[in-house]
N, C-alpha and C. Protein backbone atom coordinates (compact mmCIF):
# COMPACT_ATOMS: atom_id res chain seq x y z
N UNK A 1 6.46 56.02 13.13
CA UNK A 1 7.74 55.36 13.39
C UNK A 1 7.67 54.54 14.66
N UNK A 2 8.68 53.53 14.74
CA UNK A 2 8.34 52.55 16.13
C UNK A 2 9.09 53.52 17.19
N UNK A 3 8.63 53.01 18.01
CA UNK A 3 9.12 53.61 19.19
C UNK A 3 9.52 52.36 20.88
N UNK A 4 10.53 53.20 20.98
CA UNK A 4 10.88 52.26 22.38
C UNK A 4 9.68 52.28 23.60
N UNK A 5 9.36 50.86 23.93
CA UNK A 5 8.61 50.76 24.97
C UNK A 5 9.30 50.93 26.17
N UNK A 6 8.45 51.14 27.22
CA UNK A 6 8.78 51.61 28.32
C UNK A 6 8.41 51.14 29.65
N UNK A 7 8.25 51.43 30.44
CA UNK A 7 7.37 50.63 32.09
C UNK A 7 6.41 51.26 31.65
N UNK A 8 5.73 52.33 31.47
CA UNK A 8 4.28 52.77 31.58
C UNK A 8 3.75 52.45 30.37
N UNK A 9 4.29 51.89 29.86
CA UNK A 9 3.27 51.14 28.45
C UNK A 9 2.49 49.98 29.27
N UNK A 10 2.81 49.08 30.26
CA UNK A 10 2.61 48.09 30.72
C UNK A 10 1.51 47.95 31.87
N UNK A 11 0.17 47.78 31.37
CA UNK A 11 -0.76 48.03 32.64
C UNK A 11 -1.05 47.47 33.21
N UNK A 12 -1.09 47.90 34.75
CA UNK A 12 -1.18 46.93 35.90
C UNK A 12 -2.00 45.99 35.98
N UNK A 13 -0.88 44.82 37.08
CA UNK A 13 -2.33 43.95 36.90
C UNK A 13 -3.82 43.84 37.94
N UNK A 14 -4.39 43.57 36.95
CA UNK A 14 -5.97 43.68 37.69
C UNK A 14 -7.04 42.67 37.71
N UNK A 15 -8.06 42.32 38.72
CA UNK A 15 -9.05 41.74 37.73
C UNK A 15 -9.10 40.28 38.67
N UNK A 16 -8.13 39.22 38.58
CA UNK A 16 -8.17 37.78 38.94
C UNK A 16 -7.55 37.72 40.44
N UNK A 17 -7.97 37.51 41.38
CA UNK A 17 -7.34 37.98 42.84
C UNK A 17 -6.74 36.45 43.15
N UNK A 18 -5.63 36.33 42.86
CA UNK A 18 -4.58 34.76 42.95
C UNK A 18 -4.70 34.87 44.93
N UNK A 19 -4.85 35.66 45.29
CA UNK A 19 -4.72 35.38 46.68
C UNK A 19 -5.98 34.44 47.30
N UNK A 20 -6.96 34.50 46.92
CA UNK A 20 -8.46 34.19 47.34
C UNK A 20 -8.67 32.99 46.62
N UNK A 21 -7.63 31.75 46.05
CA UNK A 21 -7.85 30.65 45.20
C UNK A 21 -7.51 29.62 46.07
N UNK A 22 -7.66 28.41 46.80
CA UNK A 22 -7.36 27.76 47.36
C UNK A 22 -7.03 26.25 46.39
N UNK A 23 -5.81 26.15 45.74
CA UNK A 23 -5.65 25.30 44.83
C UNK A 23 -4.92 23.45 45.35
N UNK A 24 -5.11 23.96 46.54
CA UNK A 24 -4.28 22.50 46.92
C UNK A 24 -5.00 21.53 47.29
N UNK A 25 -6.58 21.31 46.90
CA UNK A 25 -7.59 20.32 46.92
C UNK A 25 -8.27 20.21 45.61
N UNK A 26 -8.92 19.21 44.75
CA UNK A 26 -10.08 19.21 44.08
C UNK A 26 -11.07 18.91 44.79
N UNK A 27 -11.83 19.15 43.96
CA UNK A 27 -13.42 19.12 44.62
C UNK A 27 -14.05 17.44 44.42
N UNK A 28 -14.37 16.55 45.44
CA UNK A 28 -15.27 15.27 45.28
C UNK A 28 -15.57 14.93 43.78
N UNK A 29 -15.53 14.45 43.29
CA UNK A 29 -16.10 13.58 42.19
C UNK A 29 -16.14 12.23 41.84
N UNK A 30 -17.56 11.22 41.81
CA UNK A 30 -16.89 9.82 41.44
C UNK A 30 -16.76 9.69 39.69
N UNK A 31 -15.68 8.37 40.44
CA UNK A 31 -15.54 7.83 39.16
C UNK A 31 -16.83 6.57 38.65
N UNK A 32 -16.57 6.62 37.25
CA UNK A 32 -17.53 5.76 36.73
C UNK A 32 -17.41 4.41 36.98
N UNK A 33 -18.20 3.20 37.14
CA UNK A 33 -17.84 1.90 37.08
C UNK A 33 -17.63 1.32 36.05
N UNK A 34 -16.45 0.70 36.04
CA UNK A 34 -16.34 -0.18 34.72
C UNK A 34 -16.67 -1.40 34.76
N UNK A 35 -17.02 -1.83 33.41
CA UNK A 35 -17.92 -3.04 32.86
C UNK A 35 -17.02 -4.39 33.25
N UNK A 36 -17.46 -5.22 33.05
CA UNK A 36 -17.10 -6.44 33.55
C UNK A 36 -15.78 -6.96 32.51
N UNK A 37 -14.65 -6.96 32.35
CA UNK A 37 -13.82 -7.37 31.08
C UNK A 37 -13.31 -9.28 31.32
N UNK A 38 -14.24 -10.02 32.07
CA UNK A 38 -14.23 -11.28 31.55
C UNK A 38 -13.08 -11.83 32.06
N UNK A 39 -13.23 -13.07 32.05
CA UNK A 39 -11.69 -13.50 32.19
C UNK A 39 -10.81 -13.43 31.14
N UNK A 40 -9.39 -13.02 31.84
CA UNK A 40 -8.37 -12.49 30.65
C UNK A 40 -7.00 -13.53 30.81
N UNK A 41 -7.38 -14.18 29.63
CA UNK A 41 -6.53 -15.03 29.35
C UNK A 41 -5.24 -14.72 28.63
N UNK A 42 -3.94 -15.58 29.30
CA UNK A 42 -2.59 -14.85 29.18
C UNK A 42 -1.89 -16.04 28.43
N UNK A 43 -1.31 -16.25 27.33
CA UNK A 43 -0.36 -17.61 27.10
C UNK A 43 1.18 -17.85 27.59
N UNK A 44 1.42 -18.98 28.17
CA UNK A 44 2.70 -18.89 28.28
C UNK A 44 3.87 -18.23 27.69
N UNK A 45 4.61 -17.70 28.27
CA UNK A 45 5.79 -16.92 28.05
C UNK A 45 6.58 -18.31 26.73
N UNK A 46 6.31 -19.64 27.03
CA UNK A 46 7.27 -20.86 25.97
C UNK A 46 6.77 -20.62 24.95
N UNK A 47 5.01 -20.17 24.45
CA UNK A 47 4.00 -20.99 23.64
C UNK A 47 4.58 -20.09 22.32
N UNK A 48 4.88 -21.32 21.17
CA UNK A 48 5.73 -20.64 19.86
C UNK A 48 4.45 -20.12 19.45
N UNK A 49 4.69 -19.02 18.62
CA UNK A 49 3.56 -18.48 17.09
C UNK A 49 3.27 -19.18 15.94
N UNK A 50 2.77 -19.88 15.93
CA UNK A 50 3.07 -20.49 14.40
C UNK A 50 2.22 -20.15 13.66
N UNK A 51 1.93 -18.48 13.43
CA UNK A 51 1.33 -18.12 12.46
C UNK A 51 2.50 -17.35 11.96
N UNK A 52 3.49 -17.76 11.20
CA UNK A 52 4.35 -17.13 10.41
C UNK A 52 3.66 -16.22 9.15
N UNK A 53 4.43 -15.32 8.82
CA UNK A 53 3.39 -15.02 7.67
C UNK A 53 4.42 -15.42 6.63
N UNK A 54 4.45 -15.79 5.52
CA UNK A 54 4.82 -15.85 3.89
C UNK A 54 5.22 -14.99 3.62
N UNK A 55 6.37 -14.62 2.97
CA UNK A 55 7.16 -13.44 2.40
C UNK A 55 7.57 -13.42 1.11
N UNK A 56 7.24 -12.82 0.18
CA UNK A 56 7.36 -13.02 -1.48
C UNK A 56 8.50 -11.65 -1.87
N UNK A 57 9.28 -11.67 -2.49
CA UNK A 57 10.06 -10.82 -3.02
C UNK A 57 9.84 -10.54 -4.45
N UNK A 58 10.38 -9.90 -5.04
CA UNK A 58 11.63 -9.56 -6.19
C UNK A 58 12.74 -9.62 -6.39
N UNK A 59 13.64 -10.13 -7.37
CA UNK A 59 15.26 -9.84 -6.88
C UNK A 59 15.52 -9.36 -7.99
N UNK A 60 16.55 -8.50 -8.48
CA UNK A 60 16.71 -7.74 -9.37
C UNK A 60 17.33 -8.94 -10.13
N UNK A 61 17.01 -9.25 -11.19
CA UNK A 61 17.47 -10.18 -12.12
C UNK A 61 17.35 -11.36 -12.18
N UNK A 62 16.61 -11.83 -11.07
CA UNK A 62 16.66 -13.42 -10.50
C UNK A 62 14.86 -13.64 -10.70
N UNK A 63 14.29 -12.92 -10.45
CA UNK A 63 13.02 -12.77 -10.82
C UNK A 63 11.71 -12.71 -9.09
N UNK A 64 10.79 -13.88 -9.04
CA UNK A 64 9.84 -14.20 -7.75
C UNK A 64 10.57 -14.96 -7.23
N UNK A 65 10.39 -14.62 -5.63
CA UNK A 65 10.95 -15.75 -4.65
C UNK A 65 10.24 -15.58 -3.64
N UNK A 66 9.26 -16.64 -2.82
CA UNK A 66 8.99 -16.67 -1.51
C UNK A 66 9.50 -17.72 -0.66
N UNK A 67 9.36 -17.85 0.74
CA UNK A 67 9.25 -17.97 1.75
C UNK A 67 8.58 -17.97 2.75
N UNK A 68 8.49 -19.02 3.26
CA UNK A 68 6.96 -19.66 4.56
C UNK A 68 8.45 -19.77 5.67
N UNK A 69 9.29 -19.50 5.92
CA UNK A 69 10.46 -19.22 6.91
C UNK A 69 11.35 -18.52 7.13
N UNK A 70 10.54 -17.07 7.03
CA UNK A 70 11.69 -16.02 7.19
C UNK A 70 11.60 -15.83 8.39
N UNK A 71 10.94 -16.06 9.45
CA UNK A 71 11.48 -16.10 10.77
C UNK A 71 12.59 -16.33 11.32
N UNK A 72 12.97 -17.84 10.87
CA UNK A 72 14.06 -18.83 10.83
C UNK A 72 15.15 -17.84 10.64
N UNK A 73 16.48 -18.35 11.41
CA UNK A 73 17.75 -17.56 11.16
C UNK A 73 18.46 -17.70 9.82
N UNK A 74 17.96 -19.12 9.03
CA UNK A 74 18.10 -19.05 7.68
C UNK A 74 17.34 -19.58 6.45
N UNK A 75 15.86 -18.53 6.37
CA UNK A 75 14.99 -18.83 5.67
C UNK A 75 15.47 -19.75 4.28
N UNK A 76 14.65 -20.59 3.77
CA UNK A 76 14.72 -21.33 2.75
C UNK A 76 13.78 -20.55 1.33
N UNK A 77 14.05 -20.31 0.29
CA UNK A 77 13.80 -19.35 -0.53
C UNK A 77 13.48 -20.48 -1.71
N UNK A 78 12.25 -19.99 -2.08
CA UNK A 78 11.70 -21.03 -3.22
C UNK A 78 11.42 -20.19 -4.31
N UNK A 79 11.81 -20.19 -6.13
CA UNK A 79 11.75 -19.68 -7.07
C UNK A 79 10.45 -19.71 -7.40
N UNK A 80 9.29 -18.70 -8.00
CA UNK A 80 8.40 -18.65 -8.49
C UNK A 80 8.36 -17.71 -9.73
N UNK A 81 9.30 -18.46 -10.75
CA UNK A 81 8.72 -17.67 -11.86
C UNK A 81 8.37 -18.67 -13.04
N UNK A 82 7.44 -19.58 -13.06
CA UNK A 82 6.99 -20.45 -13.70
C UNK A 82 6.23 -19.72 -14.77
N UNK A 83 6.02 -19.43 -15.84
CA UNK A 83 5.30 -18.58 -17.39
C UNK A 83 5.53 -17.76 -17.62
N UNK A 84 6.98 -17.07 -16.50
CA UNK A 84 8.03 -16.10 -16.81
C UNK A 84 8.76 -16.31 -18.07
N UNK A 85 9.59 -15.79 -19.05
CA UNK A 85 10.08 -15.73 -19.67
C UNK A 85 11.16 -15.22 -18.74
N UNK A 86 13.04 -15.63 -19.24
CA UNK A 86 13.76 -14.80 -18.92
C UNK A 86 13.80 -13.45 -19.32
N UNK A 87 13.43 -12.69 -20.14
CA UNK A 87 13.32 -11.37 -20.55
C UNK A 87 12.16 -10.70 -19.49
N UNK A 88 11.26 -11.45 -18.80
CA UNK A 88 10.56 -11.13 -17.81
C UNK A 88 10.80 -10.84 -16.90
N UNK A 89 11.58 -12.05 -16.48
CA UNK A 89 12.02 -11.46 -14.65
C UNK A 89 13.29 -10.71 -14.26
N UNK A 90 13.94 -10.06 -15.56
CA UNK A 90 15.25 -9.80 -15.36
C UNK A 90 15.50 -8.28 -16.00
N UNK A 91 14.15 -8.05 -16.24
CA UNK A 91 13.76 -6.93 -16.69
C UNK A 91 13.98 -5.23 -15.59
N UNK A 92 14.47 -4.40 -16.11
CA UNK A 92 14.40 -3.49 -15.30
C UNK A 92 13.61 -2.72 -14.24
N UNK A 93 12.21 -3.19 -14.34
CA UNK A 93 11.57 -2.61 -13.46
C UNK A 93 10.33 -3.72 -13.48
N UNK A 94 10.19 -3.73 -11.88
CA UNK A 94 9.12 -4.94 -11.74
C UNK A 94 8.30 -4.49 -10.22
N UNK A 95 6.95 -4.78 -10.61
CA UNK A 95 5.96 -4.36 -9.42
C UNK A 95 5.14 -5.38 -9.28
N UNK A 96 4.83 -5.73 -7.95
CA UNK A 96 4.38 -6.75 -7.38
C UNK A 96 3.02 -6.47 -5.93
N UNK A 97 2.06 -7.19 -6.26
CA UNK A 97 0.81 -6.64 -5.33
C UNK A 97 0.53 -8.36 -5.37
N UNK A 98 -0.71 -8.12 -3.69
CA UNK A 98 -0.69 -9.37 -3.74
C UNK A 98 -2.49 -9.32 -2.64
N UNK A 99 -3.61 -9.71 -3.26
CA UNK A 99 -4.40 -9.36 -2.71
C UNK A 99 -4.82 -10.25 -1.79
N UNK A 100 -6.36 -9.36 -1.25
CA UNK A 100 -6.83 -10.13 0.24
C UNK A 100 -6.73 -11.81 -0.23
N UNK A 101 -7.32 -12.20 -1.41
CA UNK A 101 -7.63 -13.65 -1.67
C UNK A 101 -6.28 -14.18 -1.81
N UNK A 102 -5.06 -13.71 -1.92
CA UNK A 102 -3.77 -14.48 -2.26
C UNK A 102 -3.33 -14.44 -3.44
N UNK A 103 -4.13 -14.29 -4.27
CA UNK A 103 -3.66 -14.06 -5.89
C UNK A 103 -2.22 -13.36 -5.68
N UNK A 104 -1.52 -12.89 -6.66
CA UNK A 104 -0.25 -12.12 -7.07
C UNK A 104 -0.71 -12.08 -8.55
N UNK A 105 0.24 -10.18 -8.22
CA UNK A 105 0.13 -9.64 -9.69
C UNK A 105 1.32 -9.14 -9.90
N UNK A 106 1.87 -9.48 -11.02
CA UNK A 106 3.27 -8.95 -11.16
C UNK A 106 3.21 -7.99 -12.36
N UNK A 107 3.83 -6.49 -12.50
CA UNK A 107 4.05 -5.41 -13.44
C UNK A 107 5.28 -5.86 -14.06
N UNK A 108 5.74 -6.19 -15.23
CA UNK A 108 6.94 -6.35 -15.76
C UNK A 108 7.04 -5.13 -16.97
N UNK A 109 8.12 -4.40 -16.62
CA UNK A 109 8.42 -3.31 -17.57
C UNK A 109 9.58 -3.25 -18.08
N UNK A 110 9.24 -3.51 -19.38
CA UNK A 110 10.82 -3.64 -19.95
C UNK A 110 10.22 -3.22 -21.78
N UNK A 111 10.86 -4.03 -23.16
CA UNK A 111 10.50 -3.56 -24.03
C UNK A 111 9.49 -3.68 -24.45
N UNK A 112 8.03 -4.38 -23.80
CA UNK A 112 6.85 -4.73 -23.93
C UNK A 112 6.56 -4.97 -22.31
N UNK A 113 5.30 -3.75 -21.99
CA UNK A 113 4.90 -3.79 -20.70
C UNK A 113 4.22 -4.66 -20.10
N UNK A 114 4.28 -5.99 -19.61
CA UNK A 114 3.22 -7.31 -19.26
C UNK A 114 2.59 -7.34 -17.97
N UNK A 115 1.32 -7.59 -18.30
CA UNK A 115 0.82 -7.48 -16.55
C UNK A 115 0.50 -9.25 -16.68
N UNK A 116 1.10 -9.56 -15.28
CA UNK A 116 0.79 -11.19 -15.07
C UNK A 116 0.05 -11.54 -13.69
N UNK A 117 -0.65 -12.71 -14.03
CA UNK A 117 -1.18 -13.19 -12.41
C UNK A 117 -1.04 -14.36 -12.28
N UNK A 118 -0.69 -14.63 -10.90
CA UNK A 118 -0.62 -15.80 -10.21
C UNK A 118 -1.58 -16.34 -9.23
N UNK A 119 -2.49 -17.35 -9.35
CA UNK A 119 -3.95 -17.27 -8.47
C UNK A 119 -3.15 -17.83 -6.97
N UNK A 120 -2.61 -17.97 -6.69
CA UNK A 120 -1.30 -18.49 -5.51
C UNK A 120 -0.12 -18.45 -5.48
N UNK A 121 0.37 -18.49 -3.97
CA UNK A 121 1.83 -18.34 -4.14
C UNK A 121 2.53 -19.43 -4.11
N UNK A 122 3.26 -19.46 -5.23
CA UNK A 122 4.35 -21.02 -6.09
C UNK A 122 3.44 -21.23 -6.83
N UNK A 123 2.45 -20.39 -7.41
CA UNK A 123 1.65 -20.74 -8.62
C UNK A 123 2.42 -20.15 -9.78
N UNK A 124 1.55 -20.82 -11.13
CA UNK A 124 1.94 -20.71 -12.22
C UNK A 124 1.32 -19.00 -12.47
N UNK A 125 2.58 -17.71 -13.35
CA UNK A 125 2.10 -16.98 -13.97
C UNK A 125 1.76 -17.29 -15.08
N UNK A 126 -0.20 -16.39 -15.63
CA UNK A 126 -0.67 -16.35 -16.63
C UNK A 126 -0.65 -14.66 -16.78
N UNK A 127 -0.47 -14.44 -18.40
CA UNK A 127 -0.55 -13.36 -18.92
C UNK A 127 -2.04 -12.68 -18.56
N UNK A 128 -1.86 -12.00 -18.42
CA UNK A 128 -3.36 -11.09 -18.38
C UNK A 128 -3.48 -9.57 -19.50
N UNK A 129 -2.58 -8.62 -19.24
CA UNK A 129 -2.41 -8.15 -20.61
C UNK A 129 -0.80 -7.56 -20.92
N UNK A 130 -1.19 -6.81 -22.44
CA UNK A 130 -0.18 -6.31 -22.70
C UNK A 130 0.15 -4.85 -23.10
N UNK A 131 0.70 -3.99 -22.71
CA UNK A 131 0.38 -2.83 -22.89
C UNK A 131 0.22 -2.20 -24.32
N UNK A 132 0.75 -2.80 -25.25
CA UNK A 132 0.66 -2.79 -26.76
C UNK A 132 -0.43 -2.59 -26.96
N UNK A 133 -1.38 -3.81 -26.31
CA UNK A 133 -2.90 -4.00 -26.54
C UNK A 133 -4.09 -2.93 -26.12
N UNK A 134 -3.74 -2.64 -25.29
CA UNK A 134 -4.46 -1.70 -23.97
C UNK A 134 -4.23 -0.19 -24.71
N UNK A 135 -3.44 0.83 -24.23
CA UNK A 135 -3.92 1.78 -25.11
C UNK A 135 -2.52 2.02 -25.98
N UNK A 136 -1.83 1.06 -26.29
CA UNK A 136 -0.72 1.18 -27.51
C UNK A 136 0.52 1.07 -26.73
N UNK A 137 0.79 1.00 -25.86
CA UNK A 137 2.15 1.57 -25.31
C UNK A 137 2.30 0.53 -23.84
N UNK A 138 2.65 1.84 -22.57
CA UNK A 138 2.96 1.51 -21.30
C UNK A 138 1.73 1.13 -20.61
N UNK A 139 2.11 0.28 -19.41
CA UNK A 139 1.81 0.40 -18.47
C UNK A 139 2.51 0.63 -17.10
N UNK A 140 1.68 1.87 -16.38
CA UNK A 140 3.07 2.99 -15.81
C UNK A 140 3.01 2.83 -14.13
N UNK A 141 1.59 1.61 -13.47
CA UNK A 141 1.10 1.56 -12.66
C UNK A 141 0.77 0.46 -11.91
N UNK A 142 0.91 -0.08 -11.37
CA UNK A 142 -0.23 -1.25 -10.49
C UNK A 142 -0.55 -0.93 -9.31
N UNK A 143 -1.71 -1.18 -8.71
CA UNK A 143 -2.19 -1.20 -7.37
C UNK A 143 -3.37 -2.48 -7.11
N UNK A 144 -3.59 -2.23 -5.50
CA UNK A 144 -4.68 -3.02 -5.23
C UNK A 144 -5.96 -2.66 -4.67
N UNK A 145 -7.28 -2.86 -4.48
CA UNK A 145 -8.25 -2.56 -3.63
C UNK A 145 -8.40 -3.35 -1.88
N UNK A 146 -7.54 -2.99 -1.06
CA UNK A 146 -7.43 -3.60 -0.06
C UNK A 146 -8.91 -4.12 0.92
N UNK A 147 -9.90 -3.87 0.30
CA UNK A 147 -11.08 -3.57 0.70
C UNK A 147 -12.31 -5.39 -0.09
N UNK A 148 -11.52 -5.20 -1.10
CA UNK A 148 -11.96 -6.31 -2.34
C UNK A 148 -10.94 -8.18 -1.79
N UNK A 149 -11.79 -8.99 -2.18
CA UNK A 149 -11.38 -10.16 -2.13
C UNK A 149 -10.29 -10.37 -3.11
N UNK A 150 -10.52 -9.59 -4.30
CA UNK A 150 -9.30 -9.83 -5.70
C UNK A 150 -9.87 -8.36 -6.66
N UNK A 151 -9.19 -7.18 -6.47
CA UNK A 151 -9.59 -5.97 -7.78
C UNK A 151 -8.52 -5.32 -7.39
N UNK A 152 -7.72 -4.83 -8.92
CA UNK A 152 -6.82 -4.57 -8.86
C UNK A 152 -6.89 -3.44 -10.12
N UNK A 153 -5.81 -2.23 -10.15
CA UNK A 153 -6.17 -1.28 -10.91
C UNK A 153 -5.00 -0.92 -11.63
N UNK A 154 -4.76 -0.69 -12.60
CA UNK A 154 -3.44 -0.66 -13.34
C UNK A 154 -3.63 0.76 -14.28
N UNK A 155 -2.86 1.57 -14.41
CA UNK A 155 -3.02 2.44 -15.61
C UNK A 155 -1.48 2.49 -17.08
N UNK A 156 -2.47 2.51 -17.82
CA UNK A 156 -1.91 2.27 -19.71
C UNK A 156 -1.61 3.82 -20.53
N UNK A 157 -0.72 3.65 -20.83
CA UNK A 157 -0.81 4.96 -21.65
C UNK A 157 0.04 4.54 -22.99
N UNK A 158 -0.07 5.43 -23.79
CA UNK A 158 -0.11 5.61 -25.42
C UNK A 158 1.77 5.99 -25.23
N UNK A 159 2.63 5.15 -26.02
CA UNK A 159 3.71 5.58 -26.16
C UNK A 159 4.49 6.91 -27.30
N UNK A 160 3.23 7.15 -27.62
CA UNK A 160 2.85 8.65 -28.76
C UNK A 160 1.91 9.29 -28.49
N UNK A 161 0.97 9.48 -27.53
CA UNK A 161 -0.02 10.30 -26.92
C UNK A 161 0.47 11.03 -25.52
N UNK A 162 0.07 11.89 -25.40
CA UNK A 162 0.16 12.26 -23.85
C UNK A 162 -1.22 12.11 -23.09
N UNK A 163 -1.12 10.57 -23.24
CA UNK A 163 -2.72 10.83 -22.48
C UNK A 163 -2.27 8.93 -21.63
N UNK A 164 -3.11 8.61 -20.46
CA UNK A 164 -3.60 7.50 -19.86
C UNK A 164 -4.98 7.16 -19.71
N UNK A 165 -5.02 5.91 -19.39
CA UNK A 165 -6.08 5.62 -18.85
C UNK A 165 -6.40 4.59 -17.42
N UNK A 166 -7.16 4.97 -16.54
CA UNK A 166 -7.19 3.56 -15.91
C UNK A 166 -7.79 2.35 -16.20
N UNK A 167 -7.36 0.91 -15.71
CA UNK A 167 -8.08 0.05 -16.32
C UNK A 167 -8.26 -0.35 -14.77
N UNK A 168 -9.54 -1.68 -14.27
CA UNK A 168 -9.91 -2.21 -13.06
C UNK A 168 -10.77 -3.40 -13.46
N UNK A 169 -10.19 -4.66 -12.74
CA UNK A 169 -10.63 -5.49 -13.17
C UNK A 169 -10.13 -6.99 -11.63
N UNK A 170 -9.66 -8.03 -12.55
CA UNK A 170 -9.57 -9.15 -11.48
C UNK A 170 -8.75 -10.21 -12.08
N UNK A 171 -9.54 -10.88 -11.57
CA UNK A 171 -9.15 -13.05 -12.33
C UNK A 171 -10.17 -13.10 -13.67
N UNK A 172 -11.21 -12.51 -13.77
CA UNK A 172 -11.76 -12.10 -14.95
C UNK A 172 -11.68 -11.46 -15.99
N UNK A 173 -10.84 -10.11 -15.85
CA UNK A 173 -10.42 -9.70 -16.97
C UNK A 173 -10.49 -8.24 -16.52
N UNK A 174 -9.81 -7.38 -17.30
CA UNK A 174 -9.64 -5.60 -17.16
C UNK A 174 -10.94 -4.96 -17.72
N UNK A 175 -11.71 -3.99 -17.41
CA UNK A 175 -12.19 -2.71 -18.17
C UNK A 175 -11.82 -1.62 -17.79
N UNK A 176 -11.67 -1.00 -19.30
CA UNK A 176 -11.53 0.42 -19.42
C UNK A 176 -12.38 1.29 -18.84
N UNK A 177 -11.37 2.24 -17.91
CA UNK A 177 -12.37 3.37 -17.70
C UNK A 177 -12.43 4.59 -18.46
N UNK A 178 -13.64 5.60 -18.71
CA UNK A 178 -14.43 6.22 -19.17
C UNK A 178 -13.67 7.33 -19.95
N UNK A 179 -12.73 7.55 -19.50
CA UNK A 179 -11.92 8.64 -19.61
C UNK A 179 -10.52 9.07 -19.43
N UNK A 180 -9.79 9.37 -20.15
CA UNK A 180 -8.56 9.55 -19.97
C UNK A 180 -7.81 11.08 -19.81
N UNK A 181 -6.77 10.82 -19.04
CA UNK A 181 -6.09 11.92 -18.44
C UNK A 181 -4.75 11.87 -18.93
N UNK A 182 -4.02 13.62 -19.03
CA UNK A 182 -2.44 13.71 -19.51
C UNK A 182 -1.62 13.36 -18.24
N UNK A 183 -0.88 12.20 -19.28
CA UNK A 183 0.52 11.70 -18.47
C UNK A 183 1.28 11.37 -19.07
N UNK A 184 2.67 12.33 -18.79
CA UNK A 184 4.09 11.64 -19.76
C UNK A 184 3.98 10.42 -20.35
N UNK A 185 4.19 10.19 -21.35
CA UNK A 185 4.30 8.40 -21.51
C UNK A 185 5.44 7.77 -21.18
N UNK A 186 6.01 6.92 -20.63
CA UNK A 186 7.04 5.94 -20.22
C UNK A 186 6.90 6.58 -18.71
N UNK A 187 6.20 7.47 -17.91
CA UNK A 187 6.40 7.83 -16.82
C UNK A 187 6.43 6.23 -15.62
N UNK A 188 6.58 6.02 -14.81
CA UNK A 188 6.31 4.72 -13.60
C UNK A 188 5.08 5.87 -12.50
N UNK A 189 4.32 5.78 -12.49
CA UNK A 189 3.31 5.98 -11.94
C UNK A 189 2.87 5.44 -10.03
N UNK A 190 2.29 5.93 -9.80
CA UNK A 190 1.77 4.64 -8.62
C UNK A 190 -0.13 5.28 -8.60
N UNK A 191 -0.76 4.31 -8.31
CA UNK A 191 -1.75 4.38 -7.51
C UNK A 191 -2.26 3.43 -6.57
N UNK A 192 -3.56 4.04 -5.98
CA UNK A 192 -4.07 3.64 -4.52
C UNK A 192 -5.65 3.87 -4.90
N UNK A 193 -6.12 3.04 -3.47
CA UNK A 193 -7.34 3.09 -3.18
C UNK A 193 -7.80 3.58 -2.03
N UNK A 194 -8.68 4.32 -2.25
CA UNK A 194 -9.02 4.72 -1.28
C UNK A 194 -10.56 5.67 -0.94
N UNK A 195 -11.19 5.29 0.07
CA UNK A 195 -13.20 5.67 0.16
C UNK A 195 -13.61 5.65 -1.22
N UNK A 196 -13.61 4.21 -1.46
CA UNK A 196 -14.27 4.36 -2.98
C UNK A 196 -13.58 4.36 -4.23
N UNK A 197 -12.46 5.28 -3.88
CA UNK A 197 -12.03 5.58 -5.01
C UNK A 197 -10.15 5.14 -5.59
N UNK A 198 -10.09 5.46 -7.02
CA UNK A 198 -8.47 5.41 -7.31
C UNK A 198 -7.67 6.49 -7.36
N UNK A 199 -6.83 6.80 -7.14
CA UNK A 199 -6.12 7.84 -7.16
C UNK A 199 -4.56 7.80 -7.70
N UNK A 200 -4.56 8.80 -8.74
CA UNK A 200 -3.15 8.06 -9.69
C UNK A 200 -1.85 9.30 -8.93
């Protein structure tokens, strides 16, 4: 059973003599020399940025829109859905990646799953596939290889199977990979890249 502690449970202290420590000096040591860091050049406090970056959206029903002036207090917004269909861009669910080379890839999910690309931005979308085609059904996924100039990875699944697959491909075209894994069908998915690899 526990029992109440007491003062003589508690043993004295022993051992480290705090009196015999003289702590109000360190002991000599140098420091290292540092390397030469060059002349360091500063820009004026006036000098503008004019590396704006480009800003591409989605709008729920309105479809692609970018912008080279969202800095600006009232960016100017330019439509990009050129080989859109309206049933495309107004579609319930839409995913958008946009790789190192500039390409854009747009996920359109609605009653036929379309993956589209754009080799630039205010470029024309071309079809690339359709999930019908691919393994019967959805496509529940898009991502990118941040690592790659243009590879991009999408996964398809069977709208009567419980199974997916990944596909990886480019501006050239998709292949199937090797093997497929159980996933709800109509699920929205995400994946990534990462050391090598995809991860759903």
């Amino acid at each position: 059973f526990a029992e109440l502690a007491v003062n003589g449970d508690i043993p004295p202290a022993t051992g480290w003599d705090a009196d015999g420590w003289d702590s109000s000096t360190f002991p000599d040591f140098e420091m290292p020399e540092l390397s030469d860091l060059g002349e360091i050049i500063t820009l004026p406090p006036e000098t503008e940025n004019l590396n704006h970056p480009r800003t591409v959206v989605v709008a729920t029903n309105k479809g692609v829109f970018y912008t080279t002036t969202f800095h600006e207090t009232d960016p100017v917004w330019v439509g990009m859905n050129n080989g859109l269909t309206l049933s495309d861009f107004t579609a319930a669910y839409l995913q958008m990646v946009v790789t190192p080379n500039g390409s854009l890839w747009l996920l359109v999910r609605s009653a036929s799953d379309l993956l589209y690309r754009a080799s630039s931005l205010g470029g024309t979308w071309s079809l690339v596939a359709d999930g019908a085609d691919l393994e019967g059904g959805y496509i529940t996924a898009l991502g990118m290889n941040p690592n790659a100039a243009e590879q991009i990875a999408i996964v398809a699944g069977s709208g009567s199977v419980d199974e997916s697959r990944v596909y990886v491909g480019g501006a050239g075209g998709l292949s199937a990979g090797s093997s497929t894994f159980s996933n709800r069908p109509g699920t929205t998915d995400s994946i990534v890249y990462k050391n090598g690899n995809w991860y759903v």
